[in-house]
N, C-alpha and C. Protein backbone atom coordinates (compact mmCIF):
# COMPACT_ATOMS: atom_id res chain seq x y z
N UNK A 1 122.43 79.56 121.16
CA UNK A 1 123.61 80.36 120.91
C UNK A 1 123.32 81.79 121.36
N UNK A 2 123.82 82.35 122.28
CA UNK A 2 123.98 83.63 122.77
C UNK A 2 124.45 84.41 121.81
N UNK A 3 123.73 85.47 121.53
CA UNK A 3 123.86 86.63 120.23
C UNK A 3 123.89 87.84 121.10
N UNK A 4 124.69 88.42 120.80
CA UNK A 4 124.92 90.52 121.68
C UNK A 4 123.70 91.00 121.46
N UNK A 5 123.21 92.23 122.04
CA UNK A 5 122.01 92.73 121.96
C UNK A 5 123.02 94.25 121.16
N UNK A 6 122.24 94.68 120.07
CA UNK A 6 120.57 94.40 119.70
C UNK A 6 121.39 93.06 118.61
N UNK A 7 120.04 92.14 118.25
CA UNK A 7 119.96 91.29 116.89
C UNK A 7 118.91 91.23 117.04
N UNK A 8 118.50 91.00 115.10
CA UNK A 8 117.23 91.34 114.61
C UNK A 8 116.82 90.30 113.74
N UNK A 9 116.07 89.52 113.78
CA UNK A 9 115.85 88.36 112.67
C UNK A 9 114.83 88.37 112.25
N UNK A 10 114.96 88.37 110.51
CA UNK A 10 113.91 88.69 109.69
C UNK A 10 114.02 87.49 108.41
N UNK A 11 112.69 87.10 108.60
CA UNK A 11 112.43 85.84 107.94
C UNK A 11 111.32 86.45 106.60
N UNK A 12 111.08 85.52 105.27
CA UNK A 12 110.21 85.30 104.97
C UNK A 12 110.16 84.00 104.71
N UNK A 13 108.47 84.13 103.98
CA UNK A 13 108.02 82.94 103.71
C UNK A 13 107.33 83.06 102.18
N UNK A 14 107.73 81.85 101.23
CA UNK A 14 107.36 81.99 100.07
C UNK A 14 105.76 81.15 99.90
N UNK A 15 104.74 82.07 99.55
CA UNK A 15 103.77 81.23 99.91
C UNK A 15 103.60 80.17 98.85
N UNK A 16 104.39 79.81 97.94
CA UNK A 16 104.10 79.51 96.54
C UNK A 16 105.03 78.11 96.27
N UNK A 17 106.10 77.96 96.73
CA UNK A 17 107.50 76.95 96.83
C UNK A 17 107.91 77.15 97.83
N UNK A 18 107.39 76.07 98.52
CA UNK A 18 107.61 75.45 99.55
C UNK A 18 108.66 74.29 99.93
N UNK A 19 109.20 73.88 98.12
CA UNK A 19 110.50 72.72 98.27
C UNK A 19 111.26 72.96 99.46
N UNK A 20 112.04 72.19 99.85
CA UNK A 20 113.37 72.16 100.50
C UNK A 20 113.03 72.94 101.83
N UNK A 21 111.73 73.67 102.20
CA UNK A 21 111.75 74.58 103.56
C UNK A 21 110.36 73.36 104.03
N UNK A 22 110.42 73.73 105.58
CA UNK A 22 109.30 73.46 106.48
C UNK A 22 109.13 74.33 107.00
N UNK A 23 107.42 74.21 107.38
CA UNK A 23 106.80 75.46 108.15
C UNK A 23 107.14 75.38 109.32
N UNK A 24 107.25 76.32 110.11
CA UNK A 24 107.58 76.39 111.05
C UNK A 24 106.81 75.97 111.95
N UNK A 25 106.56 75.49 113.66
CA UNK A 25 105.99 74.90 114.32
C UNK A 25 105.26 76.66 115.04
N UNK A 26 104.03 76.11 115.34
CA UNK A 26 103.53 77.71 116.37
C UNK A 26 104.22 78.06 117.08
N UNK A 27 105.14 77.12 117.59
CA UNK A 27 105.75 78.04 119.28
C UNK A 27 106.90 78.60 118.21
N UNK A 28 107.58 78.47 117.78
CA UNK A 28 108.79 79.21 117.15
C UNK A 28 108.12 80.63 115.53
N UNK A 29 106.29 80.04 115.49
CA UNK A 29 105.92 81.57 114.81
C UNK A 29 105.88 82.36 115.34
N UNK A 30 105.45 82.61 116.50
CA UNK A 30 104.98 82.94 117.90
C UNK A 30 106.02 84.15 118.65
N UNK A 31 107.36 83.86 118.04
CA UNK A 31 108.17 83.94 118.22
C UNK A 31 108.44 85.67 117.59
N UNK A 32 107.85 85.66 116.75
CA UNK A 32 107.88 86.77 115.38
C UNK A 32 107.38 87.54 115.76
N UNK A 33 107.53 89.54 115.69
CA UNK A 33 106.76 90.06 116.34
C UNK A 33 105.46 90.07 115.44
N UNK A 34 106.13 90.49 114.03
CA UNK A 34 105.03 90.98 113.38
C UNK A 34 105.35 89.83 111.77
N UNK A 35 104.00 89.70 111.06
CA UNK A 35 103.57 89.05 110.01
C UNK A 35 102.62 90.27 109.07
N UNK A 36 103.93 90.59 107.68
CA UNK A 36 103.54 91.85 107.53
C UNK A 36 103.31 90.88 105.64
N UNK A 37 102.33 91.13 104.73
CA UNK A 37 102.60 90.61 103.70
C UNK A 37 102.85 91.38 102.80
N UNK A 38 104.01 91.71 102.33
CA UNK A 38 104.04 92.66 101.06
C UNK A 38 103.67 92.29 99.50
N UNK A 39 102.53 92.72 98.99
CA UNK A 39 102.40 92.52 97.78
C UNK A 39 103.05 92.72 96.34
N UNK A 40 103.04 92.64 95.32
CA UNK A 40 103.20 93.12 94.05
C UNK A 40 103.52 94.34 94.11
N UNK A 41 104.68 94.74 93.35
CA UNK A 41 105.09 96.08 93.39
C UNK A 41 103.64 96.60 91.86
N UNK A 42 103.28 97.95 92.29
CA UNK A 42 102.71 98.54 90.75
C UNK A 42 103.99 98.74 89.50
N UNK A 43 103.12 99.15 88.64
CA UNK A 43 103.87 98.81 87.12
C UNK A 43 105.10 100.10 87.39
N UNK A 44 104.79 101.20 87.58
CA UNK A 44 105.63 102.13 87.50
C UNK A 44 106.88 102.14 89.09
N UNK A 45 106.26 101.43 90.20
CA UNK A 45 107.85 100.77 90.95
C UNK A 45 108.50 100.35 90.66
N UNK A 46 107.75 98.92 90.14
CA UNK A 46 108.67 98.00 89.50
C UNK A 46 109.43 98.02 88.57
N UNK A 47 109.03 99.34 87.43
CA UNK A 47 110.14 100.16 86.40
C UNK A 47 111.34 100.68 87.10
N UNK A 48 110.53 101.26 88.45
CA UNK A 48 111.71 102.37 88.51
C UNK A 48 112.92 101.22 89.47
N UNK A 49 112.76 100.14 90.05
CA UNK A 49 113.44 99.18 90.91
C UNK A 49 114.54 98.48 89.67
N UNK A 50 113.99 97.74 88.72
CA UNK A 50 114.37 97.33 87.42
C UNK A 50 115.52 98.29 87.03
N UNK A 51 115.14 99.29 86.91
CA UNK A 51 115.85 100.47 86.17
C UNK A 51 117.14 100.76 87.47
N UNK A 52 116.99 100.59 88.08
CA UNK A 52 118.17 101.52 89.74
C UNK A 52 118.89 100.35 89.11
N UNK A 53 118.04 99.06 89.64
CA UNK A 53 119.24 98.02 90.04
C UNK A 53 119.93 97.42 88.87
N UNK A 54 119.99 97.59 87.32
CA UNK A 54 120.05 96.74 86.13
C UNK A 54 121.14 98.21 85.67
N UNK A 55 120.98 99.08 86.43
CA UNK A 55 121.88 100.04 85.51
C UNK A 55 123.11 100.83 86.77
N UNK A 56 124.03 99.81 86.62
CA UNK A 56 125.63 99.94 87.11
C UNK A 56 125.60 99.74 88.55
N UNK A 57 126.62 100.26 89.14
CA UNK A 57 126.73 99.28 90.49
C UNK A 57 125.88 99.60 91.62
N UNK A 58 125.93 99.45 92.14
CA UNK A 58 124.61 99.70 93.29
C UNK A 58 125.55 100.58 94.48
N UNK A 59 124.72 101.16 95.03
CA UNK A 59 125.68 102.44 95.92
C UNK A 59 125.89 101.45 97.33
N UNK A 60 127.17 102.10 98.20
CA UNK A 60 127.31 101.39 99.57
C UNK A 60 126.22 101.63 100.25
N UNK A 61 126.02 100.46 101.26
CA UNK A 61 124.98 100.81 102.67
C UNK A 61 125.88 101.65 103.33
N UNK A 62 125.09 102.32 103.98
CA UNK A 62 125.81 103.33 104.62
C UNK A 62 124.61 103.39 106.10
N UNK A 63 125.75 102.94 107.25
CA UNK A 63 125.02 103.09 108.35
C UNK A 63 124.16 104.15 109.05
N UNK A 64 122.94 104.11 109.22
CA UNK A 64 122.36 105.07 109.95
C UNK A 64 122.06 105.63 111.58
N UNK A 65 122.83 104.10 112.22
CA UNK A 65 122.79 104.83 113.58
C UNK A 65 123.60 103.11 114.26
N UNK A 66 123.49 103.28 115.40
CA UNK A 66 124.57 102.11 116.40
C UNK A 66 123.36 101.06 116.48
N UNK A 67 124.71 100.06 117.04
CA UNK A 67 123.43 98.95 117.75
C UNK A 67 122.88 99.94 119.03
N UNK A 68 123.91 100.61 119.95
CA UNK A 68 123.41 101.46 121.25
C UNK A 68 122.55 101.93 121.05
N UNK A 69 122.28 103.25 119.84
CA UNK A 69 121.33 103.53 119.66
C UNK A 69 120.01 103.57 119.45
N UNK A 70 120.14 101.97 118.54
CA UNK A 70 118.77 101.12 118.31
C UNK A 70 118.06 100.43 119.77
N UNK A 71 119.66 100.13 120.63
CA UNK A 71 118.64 100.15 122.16
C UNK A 71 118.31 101.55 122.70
N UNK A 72 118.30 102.29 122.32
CA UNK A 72 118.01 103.16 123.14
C UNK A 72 116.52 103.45 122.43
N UNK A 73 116.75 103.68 121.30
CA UNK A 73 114.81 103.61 120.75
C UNK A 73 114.28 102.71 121.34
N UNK A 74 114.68 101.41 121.43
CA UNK A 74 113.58 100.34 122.01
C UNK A 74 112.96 100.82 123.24
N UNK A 75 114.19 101.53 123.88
CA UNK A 75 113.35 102.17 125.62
C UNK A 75 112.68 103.07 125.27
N UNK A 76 112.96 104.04 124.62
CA UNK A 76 111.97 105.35 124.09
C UNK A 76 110.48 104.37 124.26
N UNK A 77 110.27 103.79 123.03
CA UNK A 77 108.78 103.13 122.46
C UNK A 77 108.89 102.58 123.79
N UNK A 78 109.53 101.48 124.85
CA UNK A 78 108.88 101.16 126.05
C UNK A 78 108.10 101.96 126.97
N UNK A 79 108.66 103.37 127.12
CA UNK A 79 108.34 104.23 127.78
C UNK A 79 106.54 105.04 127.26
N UNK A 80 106.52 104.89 126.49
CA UNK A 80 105.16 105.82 125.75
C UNK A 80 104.19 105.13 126.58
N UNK A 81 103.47 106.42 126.97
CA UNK A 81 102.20 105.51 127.75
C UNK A 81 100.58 105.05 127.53
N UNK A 82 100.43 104.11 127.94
CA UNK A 82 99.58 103.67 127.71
C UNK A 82 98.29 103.37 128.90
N UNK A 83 97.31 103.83 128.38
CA UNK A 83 96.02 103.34 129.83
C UNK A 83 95.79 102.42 130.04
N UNK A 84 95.67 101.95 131.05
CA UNK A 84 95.11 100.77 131.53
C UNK A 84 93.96 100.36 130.94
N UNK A 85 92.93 100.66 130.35
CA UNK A 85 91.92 100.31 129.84
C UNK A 85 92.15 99.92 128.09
N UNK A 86 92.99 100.63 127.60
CA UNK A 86 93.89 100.72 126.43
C UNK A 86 94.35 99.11 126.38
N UNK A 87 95.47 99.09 127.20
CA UNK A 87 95.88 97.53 127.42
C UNK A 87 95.17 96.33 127.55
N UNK A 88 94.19 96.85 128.55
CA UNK A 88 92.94 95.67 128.30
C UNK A 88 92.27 95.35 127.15
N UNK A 89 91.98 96.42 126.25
CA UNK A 89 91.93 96.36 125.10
C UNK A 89 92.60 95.07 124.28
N UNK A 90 93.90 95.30 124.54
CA UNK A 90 94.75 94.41 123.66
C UNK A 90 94.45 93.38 124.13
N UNK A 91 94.72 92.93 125.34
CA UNK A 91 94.53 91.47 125.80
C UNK A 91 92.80 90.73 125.51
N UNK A 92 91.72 91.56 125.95
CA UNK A 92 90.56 91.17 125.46
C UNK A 92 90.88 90.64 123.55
N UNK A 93 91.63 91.29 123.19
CA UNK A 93 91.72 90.91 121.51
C UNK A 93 92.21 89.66 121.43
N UNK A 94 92.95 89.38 122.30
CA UNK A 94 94.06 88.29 122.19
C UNK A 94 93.15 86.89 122.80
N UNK A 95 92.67 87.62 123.85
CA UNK A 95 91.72 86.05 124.79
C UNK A 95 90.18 86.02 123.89
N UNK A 96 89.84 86.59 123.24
CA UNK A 96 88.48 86.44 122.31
C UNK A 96 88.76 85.65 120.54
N UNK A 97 90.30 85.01 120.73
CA UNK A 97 90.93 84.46 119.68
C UNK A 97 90.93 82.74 119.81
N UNK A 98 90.83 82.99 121.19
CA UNK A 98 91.29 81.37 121.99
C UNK A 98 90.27 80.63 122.12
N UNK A 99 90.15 79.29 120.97
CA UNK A 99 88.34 78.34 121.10
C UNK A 99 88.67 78.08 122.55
N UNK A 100 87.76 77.83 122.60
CA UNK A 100 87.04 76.51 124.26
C UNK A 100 86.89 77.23 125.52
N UNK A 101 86.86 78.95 125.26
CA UNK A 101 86.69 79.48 126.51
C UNK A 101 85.69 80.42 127.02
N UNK A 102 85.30 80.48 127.87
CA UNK A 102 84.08 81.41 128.20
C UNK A 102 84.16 82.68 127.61
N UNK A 103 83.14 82.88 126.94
CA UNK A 103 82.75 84.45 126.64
C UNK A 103 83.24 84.18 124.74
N UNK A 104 83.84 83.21 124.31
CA UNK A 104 84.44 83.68 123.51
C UNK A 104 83.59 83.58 122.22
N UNK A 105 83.68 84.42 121.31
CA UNK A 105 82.43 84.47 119.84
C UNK A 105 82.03 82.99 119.60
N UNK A 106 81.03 82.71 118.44
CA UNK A 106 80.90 81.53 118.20
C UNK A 106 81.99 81.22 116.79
N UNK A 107 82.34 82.12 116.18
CA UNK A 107 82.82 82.18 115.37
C UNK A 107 84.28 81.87 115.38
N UNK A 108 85.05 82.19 116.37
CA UNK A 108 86.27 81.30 116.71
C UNK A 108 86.19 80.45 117.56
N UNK A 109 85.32 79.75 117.68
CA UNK A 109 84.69 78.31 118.31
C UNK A 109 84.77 77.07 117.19
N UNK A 110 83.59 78.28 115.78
CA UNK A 110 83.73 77.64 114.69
C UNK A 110 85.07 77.49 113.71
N UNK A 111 85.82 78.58 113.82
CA UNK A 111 86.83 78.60 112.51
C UNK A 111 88.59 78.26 113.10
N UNK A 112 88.78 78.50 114.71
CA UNK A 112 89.83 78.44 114.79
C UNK A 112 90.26 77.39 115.67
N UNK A 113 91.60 76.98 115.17
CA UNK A 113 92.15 75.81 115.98
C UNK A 113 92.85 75.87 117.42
N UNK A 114 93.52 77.52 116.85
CA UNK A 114 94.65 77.62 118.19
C UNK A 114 94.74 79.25 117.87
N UNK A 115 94.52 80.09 118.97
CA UNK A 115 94.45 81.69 118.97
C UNK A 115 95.66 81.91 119.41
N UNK A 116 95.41 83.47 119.92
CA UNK A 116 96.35 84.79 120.22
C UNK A 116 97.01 84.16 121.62
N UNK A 117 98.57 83.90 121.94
CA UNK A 117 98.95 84.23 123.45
C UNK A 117 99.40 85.39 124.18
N UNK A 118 99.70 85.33 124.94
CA UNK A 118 100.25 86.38 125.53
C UNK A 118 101.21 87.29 125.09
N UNK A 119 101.56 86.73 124.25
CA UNK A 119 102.97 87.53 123.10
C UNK A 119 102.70 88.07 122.67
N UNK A 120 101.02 87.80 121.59
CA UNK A 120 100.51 88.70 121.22
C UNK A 120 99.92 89.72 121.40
N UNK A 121 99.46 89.67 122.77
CA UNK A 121 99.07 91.15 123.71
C UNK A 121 100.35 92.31 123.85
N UNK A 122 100.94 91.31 123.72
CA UNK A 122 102.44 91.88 124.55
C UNK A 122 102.97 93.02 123.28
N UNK A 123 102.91 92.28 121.85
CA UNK A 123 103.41 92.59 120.81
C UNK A 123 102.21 93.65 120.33
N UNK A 124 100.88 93.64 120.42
CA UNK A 124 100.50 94.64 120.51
C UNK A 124 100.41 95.88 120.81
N UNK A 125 100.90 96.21 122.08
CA UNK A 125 101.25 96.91 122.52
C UNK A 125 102.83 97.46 122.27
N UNK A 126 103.31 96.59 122.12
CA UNK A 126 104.58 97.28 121.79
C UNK A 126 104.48 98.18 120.15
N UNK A 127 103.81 97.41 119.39
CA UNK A 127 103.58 97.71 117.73
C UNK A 127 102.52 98.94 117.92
N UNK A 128 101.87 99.12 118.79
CA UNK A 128 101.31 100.37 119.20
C UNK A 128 101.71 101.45 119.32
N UNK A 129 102.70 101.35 120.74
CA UNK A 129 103.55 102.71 120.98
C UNK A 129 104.37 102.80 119.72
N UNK A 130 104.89 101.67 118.63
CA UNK A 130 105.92 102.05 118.19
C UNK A 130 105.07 103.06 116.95
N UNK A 131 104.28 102.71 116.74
CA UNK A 131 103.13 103.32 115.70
C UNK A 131 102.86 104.85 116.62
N UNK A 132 102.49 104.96 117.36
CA UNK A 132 102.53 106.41 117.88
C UNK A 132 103.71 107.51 118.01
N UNK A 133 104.70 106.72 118.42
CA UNK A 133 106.08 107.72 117.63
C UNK A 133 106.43 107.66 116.41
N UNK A 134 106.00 106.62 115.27
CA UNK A 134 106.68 106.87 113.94
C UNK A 134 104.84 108.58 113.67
N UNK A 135 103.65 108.42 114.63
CA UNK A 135 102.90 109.23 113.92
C UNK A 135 103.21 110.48 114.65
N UNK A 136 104.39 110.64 115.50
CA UNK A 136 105.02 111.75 115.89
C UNK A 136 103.52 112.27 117.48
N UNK A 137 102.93 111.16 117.90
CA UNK A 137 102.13 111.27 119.42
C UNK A 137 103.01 111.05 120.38
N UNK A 138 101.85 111.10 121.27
CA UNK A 138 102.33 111.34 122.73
C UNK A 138 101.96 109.56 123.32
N UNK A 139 100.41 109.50 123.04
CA UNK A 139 100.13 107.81 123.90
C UNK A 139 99.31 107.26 123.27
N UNK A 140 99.40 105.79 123.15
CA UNK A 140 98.49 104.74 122.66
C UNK A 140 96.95 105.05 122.86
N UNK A 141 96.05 104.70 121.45
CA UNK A 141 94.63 104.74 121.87
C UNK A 141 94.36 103.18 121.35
N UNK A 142 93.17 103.18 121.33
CA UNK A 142 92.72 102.22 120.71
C UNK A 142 92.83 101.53 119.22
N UNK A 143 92.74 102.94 118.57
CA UNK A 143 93.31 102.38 117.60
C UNK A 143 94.49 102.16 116.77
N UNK A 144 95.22 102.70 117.88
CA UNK A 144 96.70 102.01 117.57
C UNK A 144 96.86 100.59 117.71
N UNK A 145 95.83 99.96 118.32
CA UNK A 145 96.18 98.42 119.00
C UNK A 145 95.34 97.65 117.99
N UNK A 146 94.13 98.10 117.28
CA UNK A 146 93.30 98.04 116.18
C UNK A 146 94.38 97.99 115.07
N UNK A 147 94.98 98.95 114.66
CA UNK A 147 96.00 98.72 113.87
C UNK A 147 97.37 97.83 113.42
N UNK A 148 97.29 97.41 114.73
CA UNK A 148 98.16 96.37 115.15
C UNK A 148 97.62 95.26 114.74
N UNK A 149 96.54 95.11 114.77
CA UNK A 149 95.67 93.98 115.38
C UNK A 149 96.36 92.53 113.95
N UNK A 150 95.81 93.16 112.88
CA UNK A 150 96.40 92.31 111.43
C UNK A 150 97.79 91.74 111.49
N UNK A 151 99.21 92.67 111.28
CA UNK A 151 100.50 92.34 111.44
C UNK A 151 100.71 90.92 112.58
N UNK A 152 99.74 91.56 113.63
CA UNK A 152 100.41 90.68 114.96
C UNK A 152 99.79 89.12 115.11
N UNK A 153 98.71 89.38 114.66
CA UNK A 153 97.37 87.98 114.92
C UNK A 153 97.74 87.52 113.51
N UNK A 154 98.14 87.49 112.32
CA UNK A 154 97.99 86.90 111.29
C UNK A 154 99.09 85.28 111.35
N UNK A 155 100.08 85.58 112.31
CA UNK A 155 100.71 84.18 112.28
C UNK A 155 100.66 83.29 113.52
N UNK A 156 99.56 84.16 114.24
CA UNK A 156 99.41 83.57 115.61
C UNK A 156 97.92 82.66 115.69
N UNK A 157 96.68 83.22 115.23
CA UNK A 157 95.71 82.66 114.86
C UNK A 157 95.72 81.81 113.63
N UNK A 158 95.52 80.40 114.32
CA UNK A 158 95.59 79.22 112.96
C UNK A 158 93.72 79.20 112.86
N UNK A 159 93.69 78.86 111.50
CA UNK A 159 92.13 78.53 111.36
C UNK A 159 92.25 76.78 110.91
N UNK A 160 91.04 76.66 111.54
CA UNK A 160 91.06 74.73 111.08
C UNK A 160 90.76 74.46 109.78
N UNK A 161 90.07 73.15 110.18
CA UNK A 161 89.81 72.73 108.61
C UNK A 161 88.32 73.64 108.20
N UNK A 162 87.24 73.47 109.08
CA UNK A 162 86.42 73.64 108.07
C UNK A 162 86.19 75.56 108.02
N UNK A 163 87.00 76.13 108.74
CA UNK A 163 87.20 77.67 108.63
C UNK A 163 87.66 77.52 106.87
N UNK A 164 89.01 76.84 106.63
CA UNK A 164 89.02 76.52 105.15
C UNK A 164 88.39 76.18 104.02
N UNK A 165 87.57 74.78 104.62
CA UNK A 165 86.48 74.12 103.70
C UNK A 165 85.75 75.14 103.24
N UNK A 166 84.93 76.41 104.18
CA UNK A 166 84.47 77.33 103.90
C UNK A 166 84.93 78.65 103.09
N UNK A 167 86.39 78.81 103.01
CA UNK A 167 86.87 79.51 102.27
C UNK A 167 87.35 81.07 103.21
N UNK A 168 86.98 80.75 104.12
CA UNK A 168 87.41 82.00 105.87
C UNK A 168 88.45 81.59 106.15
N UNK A 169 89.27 82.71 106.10
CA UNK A 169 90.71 83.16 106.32
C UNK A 169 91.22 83.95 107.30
N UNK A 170 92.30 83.86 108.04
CA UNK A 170 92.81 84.33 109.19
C UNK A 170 92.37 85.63 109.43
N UNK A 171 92.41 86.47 108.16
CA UNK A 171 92.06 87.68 108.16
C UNK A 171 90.81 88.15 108.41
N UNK A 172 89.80 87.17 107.79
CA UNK A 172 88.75 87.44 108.00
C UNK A 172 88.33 86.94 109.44
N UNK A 173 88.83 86.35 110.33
CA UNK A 173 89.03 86.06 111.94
C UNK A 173 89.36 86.97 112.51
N UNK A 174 90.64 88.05 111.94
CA UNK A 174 90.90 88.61 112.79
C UNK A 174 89.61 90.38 112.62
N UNK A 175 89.63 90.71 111.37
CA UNK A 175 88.38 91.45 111.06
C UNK A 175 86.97 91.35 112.10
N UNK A 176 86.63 90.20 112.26
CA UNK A 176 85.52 89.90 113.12
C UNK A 176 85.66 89.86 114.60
N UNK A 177 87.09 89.71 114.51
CA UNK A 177 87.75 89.94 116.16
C UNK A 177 87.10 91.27 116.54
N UNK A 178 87.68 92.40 115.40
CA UNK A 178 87.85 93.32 115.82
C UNK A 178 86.34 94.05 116.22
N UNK A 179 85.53 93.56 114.89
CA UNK A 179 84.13 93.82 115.09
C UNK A 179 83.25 93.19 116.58
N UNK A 180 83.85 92.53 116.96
CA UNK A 180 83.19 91.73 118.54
C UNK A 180 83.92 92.39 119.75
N UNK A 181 84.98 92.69 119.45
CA UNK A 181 85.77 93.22 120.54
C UNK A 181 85.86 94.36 120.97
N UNK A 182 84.66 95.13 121.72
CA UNK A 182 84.67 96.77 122.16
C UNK A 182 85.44 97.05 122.57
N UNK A 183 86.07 98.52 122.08
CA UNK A 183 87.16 98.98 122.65
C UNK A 183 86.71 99.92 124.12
């Protein structure tokens, strides 16, 4: 189904009740830019959230800018530049995720089933520049793409069974990524 540009689709996932939903297949996670997990609000949010929303009506949304406009940020963040060596960066992150291939750790040989594609280089970089204008810069370094690295690889890197059996978690894959992967 053809949707106008911009549209934005935002999913979660309940890690806990799972009734009535299926997980999704990789090529359609893949799909997602970013896999962000929000935790537990602290005691004094969760007062003050309780308290807004339990006491009378809730105020209108009130728009903050166009769909035009929201394309026009997207070109902004396209435009921010980035080095060539920077970018390689990202992609070395992404191809040191993938078992069965030359050069790659022993450790995602051992723990993972199916790594980073090209989306995820791709999405790196984009979650980069966009991170350098919300920090009010000029161009991507390294560790903007470092920063990235969690959000973007967490629904793209599956770990197998015995990455599990062992109790090693995506996170801790992608952590060791980062530690193997010179910038």
């Amino acid at each position: 189904m053809h949707l106008p540009e911009p549209f934005f689709v935002l999913a979660t996932q309940n890690p806990i009740e799972q009734e009535g939903t299926y997980p999704l297949p990789e090529a359609q996670l893949d799909r997602f830019m970013l896999n962000i997990v929000i935790d537990y609000l602290s005691e004094d949010d969760e007062v003050a959230v309780v308290t807004k929303t339990t006491s009378g009506k809730g105020e209108p949304v009130q728009r903050l800018f166009t769909g035009e406009e929201l394309l026009a940020f997207q070109q902004v963040v396209r435009k921010v530049p980035i080095a060539e060596d920077v970018a390689r960066y990202a992609v070395r992150l992404s191809a040191a995720s993938r078992p069965g291939r030359d050069g790659v750790p022993d450790f995602v040989n051992q723990w993972v089933s199916w790594g980073a594609g090209t989306r995820a280089s791709q999405n790196l970089v984009l979650g980069a520049k966009t991170r350098v204008l919300l920090h009010n810069r000029t161009h991507v370094t390294m560790e903007d793409i470092r920063a990235m690295a969690l959000p973007v690889f967490r629904h793209r890197i599956l770990v197998n069974y015995k990455a599990e059996a062992e109790g090693v978690t995506v996170e801790k894959v992608i952590g060791k990524l980062l530690e193997h992967v010179k910038a």
